[in-house]
C-alpha atoms as a PDB file:
ATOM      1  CA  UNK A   1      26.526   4.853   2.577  1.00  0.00           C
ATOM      2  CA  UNK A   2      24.780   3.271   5.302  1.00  0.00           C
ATOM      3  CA  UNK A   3      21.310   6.062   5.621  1.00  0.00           C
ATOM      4  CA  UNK A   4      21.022   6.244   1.473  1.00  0.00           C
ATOM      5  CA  UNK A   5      20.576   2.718   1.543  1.00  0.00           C
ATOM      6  CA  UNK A   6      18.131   2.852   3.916  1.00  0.00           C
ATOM      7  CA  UNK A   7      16.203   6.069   2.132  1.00  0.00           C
ATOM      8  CA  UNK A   8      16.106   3.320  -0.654  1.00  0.00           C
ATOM      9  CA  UNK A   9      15.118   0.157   1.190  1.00  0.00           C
ATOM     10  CA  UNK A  10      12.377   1.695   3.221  1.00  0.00           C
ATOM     11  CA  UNK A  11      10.422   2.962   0.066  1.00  0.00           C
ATOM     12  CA  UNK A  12      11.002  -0.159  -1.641  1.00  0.00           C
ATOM     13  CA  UNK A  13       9.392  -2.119   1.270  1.00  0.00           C
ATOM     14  CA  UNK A  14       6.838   0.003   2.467  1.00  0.00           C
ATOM     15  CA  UNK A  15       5.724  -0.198  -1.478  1.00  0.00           C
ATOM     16  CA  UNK A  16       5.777  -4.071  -1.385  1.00  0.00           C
ATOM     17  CA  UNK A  17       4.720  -5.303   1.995  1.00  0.00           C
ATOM     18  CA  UNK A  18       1.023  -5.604   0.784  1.00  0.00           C
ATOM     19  CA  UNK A  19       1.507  -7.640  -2.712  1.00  0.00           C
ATOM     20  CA  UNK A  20       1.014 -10.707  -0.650  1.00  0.00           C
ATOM     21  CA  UNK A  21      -2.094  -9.909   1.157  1.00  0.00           C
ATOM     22  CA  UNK A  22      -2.842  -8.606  -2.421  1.00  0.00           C
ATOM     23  CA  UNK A  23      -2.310 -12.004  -3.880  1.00  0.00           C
ATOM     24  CA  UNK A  24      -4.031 -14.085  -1.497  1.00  0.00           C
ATOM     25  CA  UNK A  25      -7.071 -11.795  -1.417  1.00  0.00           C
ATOM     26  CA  UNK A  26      -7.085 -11.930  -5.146  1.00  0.00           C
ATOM     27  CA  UNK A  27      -6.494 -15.789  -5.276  1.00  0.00           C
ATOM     28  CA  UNK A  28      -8.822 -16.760  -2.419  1.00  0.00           C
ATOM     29  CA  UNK A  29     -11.751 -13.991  -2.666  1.00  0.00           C
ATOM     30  CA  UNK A  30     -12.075 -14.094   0.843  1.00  0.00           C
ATOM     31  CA  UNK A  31     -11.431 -10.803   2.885  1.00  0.00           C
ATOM     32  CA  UNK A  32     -13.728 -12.071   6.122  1.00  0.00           C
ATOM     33  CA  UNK A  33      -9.907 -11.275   8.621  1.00  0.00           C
ATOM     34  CA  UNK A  34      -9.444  -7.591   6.503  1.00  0.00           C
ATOM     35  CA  UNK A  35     -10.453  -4.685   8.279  1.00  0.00           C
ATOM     36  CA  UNK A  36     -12.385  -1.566   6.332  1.00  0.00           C
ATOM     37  CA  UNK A  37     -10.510   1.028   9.068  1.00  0.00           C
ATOM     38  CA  UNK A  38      -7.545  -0.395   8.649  1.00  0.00           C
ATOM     39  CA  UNK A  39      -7.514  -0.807   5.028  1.00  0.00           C
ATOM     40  CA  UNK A  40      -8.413   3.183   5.018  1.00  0.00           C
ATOM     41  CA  UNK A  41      -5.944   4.117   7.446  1.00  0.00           C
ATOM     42  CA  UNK A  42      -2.974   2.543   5.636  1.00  0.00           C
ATOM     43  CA  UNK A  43      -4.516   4.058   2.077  1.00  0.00           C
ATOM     44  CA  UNK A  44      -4.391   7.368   4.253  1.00  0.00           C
ATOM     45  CA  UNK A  45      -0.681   7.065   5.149  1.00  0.00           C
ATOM     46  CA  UNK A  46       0.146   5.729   2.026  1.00  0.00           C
ATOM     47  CA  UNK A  47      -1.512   8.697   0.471  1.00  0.00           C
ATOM     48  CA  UNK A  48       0.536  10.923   3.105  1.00  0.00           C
ATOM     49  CA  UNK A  49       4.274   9.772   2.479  1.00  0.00           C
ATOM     50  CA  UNK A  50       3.460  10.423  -1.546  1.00  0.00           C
ATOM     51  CA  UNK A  51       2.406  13.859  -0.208  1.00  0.00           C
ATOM     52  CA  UNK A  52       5.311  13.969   1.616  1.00  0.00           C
ATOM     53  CA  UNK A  53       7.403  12.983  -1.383  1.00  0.00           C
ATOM     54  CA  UNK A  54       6.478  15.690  -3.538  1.00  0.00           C
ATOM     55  CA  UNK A  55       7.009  17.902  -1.399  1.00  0.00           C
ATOM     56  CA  UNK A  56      10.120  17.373  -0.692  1.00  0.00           C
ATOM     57  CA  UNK A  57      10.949  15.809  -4.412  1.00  0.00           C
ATOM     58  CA  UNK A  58      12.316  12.831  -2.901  1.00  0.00           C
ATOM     59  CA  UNK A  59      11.735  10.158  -6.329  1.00  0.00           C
ATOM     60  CA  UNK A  60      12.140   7.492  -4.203  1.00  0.00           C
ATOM     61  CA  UNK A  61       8.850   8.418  -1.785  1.00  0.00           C
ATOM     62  CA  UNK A  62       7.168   9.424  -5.175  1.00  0.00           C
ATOM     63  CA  UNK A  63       7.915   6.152  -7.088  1.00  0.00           C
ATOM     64  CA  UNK A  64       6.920   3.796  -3.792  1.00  0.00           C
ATOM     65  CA  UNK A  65       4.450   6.173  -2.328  1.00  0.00           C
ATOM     66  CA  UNK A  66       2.575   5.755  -5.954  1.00  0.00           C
ATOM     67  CA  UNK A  67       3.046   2.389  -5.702  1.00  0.00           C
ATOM     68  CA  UNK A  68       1.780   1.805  -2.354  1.00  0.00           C
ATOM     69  CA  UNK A  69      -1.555   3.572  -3.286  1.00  0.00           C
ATOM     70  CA  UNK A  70      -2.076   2.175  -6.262  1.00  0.00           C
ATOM     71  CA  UNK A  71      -2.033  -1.747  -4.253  1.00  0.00           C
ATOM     72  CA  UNK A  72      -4.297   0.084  -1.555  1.00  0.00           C
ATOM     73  CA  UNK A  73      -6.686   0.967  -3.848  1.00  0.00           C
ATOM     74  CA  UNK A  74      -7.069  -2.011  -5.447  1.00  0.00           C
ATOM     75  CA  UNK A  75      -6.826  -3.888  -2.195  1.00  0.00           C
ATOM     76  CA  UNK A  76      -9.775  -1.766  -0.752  1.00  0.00           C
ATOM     77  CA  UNK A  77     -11.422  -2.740  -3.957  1.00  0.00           C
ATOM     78  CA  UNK A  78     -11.298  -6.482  -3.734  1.00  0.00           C
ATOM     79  CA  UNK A  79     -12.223  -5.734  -0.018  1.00  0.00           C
ATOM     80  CA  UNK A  80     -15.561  -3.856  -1.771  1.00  0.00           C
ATOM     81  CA  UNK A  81     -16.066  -6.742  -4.175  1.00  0.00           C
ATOM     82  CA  UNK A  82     -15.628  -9.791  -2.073  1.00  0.00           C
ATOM     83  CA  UNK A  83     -17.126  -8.238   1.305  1.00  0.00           C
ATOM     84  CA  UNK A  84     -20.738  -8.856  -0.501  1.00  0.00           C
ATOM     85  CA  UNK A  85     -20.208 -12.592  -1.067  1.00  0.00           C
ATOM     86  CA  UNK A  86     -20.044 -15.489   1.303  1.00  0.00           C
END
């Protein structure tokens, strides 16, 4: 019982733990502390575990790996459109 709980819970936070950053980023406008390289490297791992997911047709990877890029993406976005202003 113990492991497929944590197959679930470790999708299902991996796919949340940037919705805050997302949130303040979005509320504030300001991404002055966010780094570019880091931004890309989690996008890239992100991108990797949903790669890793399909390959192994684990739905729970899929679903949060999906997830997890999608809030990348538009994190690096906000980081694109806020960078410019000060």
């Amino acid at each position: 019982m113990i492991p497929w709980l944590v197959a679930i819970l470790a999708p299902t936070i991996n796919c949340i733990q940037w919705l805050p950053q997302l949130y303040k980023t979005y509320v504030t406008q300001r991404v002055h502390d966010l780094s570019l390289y880091s931004l890309l490297l989690i996008l890239a791992t992100s991108l990797l575990w949903l790669l890793h997911g399909y390959f192994i047709m684990d739905i729970a990877l899929l679903v949060s790996g999906t997830v997890s890029v999608c809030v990348n993406l538009f994190l690096l976005r906000l980081y694109m459109l806020y960078r410019r202003r000060k």
